[in-house]
N, C-alpha and C. Protein backbone atom coordinates (compact mmCIF):
# COMPACT_ATOMS: atom_id res chain seq x y z
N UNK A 1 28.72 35.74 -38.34
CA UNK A 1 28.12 37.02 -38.65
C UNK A 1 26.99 37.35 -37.68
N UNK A 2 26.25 36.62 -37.22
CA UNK A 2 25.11 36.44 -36.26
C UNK A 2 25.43 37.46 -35.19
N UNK A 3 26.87 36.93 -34.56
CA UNK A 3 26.63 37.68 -33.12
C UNK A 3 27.74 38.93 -33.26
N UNK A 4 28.08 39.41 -34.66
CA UNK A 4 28.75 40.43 -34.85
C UNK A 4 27.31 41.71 -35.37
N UNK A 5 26.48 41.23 -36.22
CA UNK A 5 25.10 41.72 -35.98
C UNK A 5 24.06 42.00 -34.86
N UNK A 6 23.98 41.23 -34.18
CA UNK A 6 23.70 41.05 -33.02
C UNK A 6 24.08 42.11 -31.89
N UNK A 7 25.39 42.61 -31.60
CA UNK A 7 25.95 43.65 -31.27
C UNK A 7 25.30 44.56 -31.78
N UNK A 8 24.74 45.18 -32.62
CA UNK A 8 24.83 46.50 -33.51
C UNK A 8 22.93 46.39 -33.92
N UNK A 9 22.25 45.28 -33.69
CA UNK A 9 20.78 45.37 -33.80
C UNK A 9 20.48 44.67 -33.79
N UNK A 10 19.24 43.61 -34.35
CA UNK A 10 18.34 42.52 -33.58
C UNK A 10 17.52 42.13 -34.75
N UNK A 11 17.24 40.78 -34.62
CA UNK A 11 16.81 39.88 -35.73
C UNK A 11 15.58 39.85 -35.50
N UNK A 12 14.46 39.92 -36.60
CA UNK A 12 13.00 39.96 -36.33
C UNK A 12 12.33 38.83 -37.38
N UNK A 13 12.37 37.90 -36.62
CA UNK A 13 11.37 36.95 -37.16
C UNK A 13 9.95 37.73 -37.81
N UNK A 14 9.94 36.76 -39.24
CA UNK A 14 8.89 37.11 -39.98
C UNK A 14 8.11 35.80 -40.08
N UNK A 15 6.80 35.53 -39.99
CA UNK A 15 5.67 34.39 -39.81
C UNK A 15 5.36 34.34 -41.74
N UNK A 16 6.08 32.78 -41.93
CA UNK A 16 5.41 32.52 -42.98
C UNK A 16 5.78 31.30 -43.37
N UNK A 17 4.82 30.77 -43.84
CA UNK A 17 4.23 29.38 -44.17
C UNK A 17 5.41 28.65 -44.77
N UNK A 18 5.98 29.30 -45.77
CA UNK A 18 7.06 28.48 -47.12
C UNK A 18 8.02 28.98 -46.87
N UNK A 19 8.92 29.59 -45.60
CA UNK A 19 10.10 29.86 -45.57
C UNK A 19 10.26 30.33 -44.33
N UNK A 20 11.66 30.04 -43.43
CA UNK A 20 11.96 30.91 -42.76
C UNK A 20 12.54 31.83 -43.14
N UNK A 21 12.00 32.90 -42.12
CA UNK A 21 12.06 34.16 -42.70
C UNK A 21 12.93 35.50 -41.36
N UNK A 22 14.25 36.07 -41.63
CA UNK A 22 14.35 37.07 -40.53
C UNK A 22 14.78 38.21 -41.08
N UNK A 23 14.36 39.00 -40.37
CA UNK A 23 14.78 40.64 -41.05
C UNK A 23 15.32 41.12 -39.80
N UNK A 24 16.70 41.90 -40.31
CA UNK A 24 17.82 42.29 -39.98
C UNK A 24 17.39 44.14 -39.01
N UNK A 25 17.01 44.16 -38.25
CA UNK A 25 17.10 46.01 -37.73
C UNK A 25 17.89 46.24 -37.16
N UNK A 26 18.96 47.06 -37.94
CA UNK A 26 20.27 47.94 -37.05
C UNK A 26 19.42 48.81 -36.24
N UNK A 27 20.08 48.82 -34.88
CA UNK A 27 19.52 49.68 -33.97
C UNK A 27 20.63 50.88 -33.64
N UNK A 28 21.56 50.47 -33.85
CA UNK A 28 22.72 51.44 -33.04
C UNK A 28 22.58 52.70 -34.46
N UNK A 29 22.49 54.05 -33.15
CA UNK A 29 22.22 55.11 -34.16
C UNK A 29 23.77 55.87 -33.37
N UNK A 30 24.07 56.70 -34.47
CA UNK A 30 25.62 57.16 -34.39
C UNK A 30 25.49 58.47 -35.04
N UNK A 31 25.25 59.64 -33.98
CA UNK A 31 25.44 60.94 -34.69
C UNK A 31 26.96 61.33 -35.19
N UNK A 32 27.43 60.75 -35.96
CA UNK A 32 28.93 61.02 -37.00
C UNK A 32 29.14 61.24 -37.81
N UNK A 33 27.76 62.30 -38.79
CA UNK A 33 28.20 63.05 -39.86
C UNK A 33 28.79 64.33 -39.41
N UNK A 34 29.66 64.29 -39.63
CA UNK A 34 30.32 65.56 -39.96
C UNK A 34 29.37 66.77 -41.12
N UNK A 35 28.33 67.22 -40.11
CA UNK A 35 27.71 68.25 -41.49
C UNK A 35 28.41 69.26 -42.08
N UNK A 36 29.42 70.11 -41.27
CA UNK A 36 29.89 71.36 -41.69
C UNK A 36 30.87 70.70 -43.07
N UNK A 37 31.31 69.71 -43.36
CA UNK A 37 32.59 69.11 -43.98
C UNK A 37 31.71 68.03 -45.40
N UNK A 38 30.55 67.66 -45.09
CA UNK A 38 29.55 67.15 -45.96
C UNK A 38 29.03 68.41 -46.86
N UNK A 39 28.26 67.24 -47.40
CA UNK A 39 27.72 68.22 -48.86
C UNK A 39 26.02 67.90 -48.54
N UNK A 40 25.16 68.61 -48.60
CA UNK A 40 23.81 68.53 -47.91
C UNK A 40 22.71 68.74 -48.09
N UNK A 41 21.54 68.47 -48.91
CA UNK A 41 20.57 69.16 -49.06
C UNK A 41 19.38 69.25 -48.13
N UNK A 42 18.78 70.31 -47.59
CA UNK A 42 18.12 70.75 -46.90
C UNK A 42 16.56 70.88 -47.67
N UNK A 43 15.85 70.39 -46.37
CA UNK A 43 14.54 71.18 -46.34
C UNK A 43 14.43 73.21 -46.06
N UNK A 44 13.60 73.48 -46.17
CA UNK A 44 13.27 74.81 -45.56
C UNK A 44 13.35 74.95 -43.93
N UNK A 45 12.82 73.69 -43.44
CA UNK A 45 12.77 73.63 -41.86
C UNK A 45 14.53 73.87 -41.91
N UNK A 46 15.22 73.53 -42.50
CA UNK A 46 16.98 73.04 -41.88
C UNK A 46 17.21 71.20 -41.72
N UNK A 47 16.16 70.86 -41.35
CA UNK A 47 16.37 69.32 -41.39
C UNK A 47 17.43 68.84 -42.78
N UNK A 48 17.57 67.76 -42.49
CA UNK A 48 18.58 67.29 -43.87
C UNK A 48 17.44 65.96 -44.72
N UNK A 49 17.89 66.94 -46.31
CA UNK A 49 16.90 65.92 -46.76
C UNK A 49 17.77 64.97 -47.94
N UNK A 50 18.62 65.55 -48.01
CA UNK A 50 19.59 64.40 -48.78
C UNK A 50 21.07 64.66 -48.53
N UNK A 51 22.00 63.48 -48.07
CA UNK A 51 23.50 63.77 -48.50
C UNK A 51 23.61 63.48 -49.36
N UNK A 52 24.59 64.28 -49.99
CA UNK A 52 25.38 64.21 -51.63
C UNK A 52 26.72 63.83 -51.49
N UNK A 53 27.41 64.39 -50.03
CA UNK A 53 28.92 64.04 -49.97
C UNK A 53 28.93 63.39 -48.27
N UNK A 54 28.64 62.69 -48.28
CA UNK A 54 29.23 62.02 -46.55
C UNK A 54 30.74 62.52 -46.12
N UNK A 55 30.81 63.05 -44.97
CA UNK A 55 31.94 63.12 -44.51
C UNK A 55 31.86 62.74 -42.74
N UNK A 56 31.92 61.00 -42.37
CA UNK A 56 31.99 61.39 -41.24
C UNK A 56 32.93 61.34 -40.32
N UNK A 57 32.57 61.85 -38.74
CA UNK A 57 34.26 61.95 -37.48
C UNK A 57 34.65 60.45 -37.48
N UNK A 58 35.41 60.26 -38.00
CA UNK A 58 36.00 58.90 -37.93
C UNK A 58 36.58 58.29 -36.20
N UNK A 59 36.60 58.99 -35.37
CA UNK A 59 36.54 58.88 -34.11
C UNK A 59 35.44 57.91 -33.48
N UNK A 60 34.24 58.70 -34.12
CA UNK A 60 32.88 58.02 -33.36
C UNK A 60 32.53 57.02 -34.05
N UNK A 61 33.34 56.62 -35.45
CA UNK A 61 32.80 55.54 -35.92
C UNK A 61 33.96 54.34 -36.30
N UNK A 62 35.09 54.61 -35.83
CA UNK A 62 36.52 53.83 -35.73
C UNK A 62 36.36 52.15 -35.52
N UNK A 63 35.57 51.79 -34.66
CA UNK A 63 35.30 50.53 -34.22
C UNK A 63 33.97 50.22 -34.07
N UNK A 64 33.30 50.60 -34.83
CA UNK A 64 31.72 50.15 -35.57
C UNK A 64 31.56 49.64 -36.59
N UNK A 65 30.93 48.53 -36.84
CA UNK A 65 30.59 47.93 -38.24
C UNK A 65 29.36 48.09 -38.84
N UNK A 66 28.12 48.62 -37.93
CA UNK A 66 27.20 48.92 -38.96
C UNK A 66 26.00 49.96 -37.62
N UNK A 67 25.91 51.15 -38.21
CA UNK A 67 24.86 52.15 -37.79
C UNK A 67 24.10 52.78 -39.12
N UNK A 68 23.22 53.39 -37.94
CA UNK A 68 22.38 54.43 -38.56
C UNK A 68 22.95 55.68 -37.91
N UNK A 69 22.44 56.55 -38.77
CA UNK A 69 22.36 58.41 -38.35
C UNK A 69 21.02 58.25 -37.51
N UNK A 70 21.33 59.58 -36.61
CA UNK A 70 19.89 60.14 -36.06
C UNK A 70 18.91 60.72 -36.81
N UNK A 71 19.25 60.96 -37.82
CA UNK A 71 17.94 61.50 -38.79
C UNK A 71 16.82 60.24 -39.33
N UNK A 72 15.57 60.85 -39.54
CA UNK A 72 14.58 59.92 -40.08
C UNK A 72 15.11 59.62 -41.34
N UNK A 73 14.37 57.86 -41.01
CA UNK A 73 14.84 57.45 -42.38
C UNK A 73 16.58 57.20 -42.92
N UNK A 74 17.03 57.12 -42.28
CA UNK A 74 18.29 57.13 -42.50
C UNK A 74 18.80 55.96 -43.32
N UNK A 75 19.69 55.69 -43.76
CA UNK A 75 20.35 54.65 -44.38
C UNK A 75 21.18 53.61 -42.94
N UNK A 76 21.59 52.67 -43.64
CA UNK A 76 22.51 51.67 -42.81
C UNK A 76 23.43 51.64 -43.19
N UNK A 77 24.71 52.01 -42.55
CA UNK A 77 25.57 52.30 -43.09
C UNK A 77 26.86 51.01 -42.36
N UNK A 78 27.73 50.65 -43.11
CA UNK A 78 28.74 49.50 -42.51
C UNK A 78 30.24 49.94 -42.78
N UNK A 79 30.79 49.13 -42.22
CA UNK A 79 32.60 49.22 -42.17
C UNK A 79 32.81 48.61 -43.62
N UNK A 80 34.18 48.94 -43.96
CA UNK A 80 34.74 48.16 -44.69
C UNK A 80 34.85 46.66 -44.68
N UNK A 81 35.07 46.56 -43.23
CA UNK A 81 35.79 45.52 -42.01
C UNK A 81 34.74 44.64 -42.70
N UNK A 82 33.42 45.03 -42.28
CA UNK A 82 32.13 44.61 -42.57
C UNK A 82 32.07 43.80 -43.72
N UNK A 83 32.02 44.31 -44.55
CA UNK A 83 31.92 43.92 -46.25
C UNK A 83 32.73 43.01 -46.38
N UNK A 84 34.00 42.95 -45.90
CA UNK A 84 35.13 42.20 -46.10
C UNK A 84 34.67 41.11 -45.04
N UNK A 85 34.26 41.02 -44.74
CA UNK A 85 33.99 39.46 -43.72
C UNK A 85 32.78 39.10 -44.25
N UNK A 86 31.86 39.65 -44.69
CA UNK A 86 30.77 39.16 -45.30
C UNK A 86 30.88 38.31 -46.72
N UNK A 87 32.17 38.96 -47.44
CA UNK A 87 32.21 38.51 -48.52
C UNK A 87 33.42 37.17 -48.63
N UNK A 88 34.12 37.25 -47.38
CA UNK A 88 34.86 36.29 -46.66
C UNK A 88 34.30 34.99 -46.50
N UNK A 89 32.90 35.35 -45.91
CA UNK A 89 32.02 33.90 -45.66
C UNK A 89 31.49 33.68 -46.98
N UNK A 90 31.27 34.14 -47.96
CA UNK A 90 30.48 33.70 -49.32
C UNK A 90 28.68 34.17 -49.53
N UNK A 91 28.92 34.67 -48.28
CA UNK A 91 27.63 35.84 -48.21
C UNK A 91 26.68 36.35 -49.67
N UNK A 92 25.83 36.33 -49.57
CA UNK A 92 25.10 36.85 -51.04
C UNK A 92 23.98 37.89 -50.61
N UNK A 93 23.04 38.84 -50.84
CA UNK A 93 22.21 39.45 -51.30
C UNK A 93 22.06 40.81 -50.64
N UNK A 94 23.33 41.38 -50.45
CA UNK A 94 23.59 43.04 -50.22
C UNK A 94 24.76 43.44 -50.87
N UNK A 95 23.70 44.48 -51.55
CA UNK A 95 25.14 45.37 -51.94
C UNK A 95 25.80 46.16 -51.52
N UNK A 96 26.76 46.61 -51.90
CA UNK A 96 27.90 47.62 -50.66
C UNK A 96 28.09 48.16 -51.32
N UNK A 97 27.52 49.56 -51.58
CA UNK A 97 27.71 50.85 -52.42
C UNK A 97 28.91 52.32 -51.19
N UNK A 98 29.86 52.34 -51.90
CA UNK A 98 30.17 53.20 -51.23
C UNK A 98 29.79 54.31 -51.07
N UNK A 99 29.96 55.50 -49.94
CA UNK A 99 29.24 56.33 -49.68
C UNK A 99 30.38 57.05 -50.43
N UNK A 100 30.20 58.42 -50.92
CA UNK A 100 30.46 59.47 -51.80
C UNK A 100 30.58 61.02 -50.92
């Protein structure tokens, strides 16, 4: 799983006494919502302040296992592929909520 993560963002050591410790930052950002085809709630600016229905180009995201959107704050979003190899190895403490 290391260097399939690894691809897609970068491991950040955390300093502490009683445990090693690493936190996971996806870096790869992937503009592939489909907004016109999503469901969307907006600020006043137009920015997007919540999806309700994800719909994205399955093109730009065909052979990716885990991004972000360009918007702030975004979620992390993964493959199926993903989940299924994670839960393959016996993996524990993420959940995999599907997107809607």
């Amino acid at each position: 799983m290391g260097d399939r993560l690894r691809s897609y963002g970068e491991f950040l050591p955390v300093i502490c006494d009683d445990a090693e410790i690493v936190l996971y930052n996806p870096t790869r950002v992937i503009d592939a919502l489909d907004e016109r085809r999503s469901v969307l709630s907006r600020f006043q600016s137009g920015r997007i302040m919540m999806i309700d229905k994800h719909v994205f180009h399955a093109d730009k995201i065909a052979d990716v296992d885990v991004f972000k959107l360009p918007m702030r704050a975004s979620a992390t979003y993964v493959s199926q592929r993903f989940a299924d190899i994670w839960a393959s190895h016996g993996l524990t403490g993420l959940d995999f909520v599907p997107v809607k």
